[in-house]
N, C-alpha and C. Protein backbone atom coordinates (compact mmCIF):
# COMPACT_ATOMS: atom_id res chain seq x y z
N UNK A 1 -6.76 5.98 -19.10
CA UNK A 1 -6.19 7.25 -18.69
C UNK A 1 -6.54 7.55 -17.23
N UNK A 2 -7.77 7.37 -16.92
CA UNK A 2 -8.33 7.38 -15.93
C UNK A 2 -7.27 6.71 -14.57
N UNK A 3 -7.35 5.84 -14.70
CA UNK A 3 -6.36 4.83 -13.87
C UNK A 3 -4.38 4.79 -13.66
N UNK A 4 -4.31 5.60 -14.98
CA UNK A 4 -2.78 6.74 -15.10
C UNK A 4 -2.71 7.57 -14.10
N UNK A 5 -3.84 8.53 -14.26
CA UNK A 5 -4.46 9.54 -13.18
C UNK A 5 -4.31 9.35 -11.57
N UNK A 6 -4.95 7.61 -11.18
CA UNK A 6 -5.00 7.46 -10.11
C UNK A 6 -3.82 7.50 -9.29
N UNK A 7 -3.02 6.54 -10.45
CA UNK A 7 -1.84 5.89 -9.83
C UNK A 7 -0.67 6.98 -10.00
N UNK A 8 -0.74 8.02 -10.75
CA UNK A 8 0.01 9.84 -10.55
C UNK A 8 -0.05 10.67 -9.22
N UNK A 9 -1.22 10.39 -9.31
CA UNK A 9 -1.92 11.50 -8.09
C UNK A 9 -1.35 9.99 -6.25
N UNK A 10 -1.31 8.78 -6.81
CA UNK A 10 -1.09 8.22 -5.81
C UNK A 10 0.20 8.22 -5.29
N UNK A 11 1.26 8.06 -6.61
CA UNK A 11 2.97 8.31 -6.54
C UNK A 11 3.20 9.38 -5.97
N UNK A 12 2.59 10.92 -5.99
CA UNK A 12 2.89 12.21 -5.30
C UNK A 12 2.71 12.11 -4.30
N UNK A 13 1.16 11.71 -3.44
CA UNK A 13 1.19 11.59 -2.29
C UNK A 13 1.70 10.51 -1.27
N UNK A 14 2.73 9.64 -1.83
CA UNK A 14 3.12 8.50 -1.11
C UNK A 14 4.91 9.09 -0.99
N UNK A 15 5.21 9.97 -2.16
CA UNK A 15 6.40 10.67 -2.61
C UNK A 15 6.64 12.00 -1.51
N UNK A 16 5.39 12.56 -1.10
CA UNK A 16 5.26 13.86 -0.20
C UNK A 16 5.28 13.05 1.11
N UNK A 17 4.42 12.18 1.51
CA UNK A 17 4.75 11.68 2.85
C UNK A 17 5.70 10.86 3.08
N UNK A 18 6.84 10.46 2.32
CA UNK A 18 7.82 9.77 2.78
C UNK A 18 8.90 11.20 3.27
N UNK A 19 8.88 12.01 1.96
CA UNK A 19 9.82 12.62 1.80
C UNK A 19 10.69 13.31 3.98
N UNK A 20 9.80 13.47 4.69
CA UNK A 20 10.73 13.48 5.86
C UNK A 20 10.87 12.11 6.81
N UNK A 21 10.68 11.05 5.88
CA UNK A 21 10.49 10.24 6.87
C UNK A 21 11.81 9.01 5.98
N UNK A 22 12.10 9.53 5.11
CA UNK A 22 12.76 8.93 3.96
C UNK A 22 14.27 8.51 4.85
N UNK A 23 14.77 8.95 5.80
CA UNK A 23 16.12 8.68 6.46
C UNK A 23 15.81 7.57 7.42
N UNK A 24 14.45 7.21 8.03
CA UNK A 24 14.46 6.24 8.82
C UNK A 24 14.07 4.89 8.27
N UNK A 25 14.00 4.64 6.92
CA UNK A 25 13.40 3.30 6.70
C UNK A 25 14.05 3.45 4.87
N UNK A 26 14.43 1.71 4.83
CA UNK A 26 15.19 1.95 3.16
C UNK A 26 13.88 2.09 2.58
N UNK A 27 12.58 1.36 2.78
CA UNK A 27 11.62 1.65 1.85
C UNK A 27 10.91 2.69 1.94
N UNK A 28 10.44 3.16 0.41
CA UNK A 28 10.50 4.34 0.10
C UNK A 28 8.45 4.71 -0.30
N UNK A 29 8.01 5.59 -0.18
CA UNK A 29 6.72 5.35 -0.48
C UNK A 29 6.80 5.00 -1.94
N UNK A 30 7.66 5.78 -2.36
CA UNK A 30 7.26 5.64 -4.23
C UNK A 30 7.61 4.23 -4.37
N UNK A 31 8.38 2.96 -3.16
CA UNK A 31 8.06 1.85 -3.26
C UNK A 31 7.17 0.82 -3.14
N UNK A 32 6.32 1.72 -2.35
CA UNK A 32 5.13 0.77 -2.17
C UNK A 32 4.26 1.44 -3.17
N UNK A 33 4.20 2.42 -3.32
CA UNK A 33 3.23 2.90 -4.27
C UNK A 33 3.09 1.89 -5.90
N UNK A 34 4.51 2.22 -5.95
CA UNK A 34 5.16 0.97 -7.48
C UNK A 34 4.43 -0.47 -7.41
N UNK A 35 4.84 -0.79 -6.02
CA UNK A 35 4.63 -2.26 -5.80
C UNK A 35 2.82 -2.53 -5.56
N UNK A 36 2.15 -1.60 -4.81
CA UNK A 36 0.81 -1.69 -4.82
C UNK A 36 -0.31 -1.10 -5.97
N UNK A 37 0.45 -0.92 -7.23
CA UNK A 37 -0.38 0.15 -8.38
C UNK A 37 -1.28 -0.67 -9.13
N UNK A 38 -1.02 -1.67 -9.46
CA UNK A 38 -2.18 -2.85 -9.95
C UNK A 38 -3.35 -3.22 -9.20
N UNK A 39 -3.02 -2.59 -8.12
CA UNK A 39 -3.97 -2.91 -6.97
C UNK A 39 -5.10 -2.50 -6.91
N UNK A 40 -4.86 -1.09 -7.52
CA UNK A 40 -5.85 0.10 -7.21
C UNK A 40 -7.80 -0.43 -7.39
N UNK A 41 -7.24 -0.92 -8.97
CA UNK A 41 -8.80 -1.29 -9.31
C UNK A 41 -9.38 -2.34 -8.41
N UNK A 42 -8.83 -3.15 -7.84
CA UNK A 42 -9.48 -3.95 -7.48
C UNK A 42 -10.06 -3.42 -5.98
N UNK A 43 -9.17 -2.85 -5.16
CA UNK A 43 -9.32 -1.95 -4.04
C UNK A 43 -10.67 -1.09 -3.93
N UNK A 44 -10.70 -0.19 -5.22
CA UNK A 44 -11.28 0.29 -5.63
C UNK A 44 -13.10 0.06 -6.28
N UNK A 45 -13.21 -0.86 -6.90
CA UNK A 45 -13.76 -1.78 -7.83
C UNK A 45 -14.23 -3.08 -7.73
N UNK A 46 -13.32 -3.60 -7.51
CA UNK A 46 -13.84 -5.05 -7.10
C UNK A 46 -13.25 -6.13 -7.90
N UNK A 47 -13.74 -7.25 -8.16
CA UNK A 47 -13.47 -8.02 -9.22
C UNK A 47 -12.51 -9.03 -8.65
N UNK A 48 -11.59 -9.17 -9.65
CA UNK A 48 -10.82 -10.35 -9.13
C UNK A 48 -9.05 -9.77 -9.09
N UNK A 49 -8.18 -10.03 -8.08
CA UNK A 49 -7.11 -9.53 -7.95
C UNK A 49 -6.49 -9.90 -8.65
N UNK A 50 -5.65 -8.91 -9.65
CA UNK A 50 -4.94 -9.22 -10.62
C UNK A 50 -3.73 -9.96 -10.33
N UNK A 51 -2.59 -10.42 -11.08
CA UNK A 51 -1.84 -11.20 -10.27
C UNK A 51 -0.45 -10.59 -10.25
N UNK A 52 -0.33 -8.98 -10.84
CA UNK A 52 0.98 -7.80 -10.65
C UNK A 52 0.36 -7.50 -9.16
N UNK A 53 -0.74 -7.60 -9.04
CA UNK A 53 -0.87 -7.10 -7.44
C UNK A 53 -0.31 -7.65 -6.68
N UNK A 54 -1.09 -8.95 -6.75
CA UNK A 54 0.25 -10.07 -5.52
C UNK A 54 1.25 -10.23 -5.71
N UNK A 55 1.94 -9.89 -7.16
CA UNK A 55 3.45 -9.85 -7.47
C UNK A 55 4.18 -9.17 -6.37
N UNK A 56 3.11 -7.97 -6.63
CA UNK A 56 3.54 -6.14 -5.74
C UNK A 56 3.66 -6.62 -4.44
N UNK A 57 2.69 -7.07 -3.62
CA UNK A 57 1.91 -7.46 -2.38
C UNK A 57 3.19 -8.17 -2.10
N UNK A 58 3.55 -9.45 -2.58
CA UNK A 58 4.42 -10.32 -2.08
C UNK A 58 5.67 -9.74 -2.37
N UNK A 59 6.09 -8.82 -2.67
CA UNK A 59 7.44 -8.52 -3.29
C UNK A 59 7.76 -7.27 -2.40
N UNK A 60 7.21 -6.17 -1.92
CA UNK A 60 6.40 -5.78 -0.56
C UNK A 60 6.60 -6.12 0.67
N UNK A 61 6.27 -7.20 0.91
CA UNK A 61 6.47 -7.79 1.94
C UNK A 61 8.18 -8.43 2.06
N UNK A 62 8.49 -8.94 1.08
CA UNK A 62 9.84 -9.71 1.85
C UNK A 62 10.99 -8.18 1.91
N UNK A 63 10.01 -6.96 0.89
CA UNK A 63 11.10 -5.61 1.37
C UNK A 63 11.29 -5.35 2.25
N UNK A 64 9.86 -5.76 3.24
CA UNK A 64 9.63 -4.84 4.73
C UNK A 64 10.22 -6.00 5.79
N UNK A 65 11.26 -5.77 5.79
CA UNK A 65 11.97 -7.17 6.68
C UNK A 65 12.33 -6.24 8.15
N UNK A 66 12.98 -5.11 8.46
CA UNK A 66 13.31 -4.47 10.03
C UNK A 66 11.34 -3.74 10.11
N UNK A 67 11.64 -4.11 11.70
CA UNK A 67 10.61 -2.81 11.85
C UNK A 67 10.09 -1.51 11.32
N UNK A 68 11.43 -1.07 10.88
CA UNK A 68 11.24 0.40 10.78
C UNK A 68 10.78 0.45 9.14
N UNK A 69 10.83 -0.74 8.40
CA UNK A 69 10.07 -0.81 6.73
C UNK A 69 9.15 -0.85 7.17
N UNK A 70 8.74 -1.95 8.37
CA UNK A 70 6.99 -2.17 8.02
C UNK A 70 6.62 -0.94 8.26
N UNK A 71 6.50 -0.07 9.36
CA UNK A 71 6.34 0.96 9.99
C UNK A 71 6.50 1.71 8.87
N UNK A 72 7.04 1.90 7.92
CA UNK A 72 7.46 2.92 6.65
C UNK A 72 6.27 2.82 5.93
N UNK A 73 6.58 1.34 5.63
CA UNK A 73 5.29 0.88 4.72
C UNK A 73 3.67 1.24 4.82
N UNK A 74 3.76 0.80 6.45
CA UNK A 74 2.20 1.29 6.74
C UNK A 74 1.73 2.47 6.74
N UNK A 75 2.89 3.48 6.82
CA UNK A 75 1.99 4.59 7.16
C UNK A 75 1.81 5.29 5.34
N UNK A 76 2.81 4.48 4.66
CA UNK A 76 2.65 4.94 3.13
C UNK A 76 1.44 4.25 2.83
N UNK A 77 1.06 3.33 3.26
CA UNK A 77 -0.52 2.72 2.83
C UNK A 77 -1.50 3.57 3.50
N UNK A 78 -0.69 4.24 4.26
CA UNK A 78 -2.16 4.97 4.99
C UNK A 78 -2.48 6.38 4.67
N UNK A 79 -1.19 6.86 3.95
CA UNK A 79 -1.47 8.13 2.85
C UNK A 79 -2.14 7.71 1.93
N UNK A 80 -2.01 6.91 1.01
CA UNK A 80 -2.41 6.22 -0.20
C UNK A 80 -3.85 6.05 -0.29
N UNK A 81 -4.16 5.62 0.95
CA UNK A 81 -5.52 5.39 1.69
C UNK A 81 -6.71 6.70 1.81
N UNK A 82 -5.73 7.40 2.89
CA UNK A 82 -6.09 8.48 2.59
C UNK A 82 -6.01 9.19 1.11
N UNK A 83 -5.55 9.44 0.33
CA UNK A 83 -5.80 9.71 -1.03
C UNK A 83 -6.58 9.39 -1.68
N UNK A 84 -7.08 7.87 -2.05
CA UNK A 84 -8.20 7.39 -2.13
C UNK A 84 -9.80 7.56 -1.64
N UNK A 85 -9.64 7.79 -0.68
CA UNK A 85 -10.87 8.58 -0.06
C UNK A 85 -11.82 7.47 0.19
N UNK A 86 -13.04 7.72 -0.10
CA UNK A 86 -14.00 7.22 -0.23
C UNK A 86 -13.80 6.25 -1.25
N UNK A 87 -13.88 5.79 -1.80
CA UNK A 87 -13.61 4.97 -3.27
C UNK A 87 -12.62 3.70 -2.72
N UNK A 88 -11.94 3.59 -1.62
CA UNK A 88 -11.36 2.54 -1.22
C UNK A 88 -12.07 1.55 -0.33
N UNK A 89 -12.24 0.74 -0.95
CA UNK A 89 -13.30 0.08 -0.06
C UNK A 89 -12.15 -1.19 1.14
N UNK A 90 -12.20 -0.74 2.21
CA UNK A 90 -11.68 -1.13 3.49
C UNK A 90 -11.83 -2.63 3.55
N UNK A 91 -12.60 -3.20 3.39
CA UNK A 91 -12.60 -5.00 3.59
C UNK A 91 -11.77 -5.36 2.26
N UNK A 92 -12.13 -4.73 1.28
CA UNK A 92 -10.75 -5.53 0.21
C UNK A 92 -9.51 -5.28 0.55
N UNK A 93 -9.42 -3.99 1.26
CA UNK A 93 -8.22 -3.94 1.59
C UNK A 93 -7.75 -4.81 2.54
N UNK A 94 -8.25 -5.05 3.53
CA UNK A 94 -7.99 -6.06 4.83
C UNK A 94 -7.90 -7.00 4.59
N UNK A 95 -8.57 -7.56 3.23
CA UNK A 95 -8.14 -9.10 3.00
C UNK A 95 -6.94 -9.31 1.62
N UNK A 96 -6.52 -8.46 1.13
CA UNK A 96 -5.74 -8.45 0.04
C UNK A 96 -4.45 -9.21 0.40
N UNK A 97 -3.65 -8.98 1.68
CA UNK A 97 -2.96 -9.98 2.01
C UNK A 97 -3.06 -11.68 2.52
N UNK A 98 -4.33 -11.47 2.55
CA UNK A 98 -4.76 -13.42 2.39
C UNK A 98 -5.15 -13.35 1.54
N UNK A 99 -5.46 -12.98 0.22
CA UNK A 99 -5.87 -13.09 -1.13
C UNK A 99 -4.89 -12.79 -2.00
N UNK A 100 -3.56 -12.55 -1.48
CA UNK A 100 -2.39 -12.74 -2.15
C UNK A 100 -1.60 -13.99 -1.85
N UNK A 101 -1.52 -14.36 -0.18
CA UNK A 101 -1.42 -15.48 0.35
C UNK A 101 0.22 -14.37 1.17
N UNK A 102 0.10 -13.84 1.16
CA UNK A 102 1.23 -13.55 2.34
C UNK A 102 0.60 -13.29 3.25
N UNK A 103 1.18 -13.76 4.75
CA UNK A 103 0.52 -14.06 6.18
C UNK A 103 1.22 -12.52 7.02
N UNK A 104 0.69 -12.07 7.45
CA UNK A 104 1.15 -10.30 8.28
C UNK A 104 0.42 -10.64 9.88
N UNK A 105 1.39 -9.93 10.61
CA UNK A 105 0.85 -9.94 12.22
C UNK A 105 0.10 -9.07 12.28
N UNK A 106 -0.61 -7.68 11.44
CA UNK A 106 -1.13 -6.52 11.99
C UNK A 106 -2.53 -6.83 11.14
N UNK A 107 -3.16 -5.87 11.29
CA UNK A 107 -4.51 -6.11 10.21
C UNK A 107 -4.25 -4.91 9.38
N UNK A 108 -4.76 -4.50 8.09
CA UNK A 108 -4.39 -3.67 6.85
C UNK A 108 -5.58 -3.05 7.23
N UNK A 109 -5.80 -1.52 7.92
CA UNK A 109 -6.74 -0.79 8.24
C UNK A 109 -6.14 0.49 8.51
N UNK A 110 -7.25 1.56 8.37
CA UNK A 110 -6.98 2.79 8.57
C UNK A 110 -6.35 3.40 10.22
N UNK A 111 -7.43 2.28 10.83
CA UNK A 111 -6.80 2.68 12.10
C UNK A 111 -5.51 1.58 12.75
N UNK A 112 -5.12 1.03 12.08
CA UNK A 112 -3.84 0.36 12.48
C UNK A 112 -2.48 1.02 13.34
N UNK A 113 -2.27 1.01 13.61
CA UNK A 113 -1.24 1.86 14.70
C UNK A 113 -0.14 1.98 14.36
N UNK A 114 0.89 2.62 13.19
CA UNK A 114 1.90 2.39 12.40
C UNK A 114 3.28 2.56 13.51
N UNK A 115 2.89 2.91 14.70
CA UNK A 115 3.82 3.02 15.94
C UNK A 115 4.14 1.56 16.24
N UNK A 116 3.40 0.32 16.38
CA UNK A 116 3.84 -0.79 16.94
C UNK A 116 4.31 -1.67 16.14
């Protein structure tokens, strides 16, 4: 239930920060949110990455094909992020895309620059 919870409270706030940003990019937060929700525990927790994550992760990635997805995308990871709070531990996050095996030009961090 607990983990219902997370991934509720994560769909709203990925759902609220797209919502004016929703005309410049086809992907949608409640898409990455969908696609990154298996994720949570491990993000979170630790352990070993489940393999709906890298489903998500890699499925994710070939969405964010123009600029203006990735740019969509990141800054929905960076609400999400922010939502998470404390409890997200930052190096799993940074390596989740080489531990899925999809290769990215930016690094997966809070301070990433969702402008470039």
């Amino acid at each position: 239930m607990e983990g219902f919870l997370k991934l509720s409270t994560l769909l709203i706030v990925c759902m609220l920060v797209s919502a004016p940003m929703a005309s410049e990019a086809a992907i949608s937060c409640g898409a990455v949110a969908s696609n990154l929700g298996q994720c949570i525990n491990y993000l979170t927790r630790g352990g070993f990455v489940p393999r709906g994550c890298c489903s998500g992760v890699q499925r994710l990635h070939s969405m964010a094909r123009t600029t203006r997805d990735r740019q969509q995308a990141c800054r929905c990871i960076q609400g999400a992020a922010r939502a998470l709070g404390s409890r997200l531990n930052p190096g799993r996050a940074a390596r989740l895309p080489g531990a899925c095996r999809v290769r990215i030009s930016y690094p997966i961090s809070a301070r990433t620059n969702c402008n470039k």
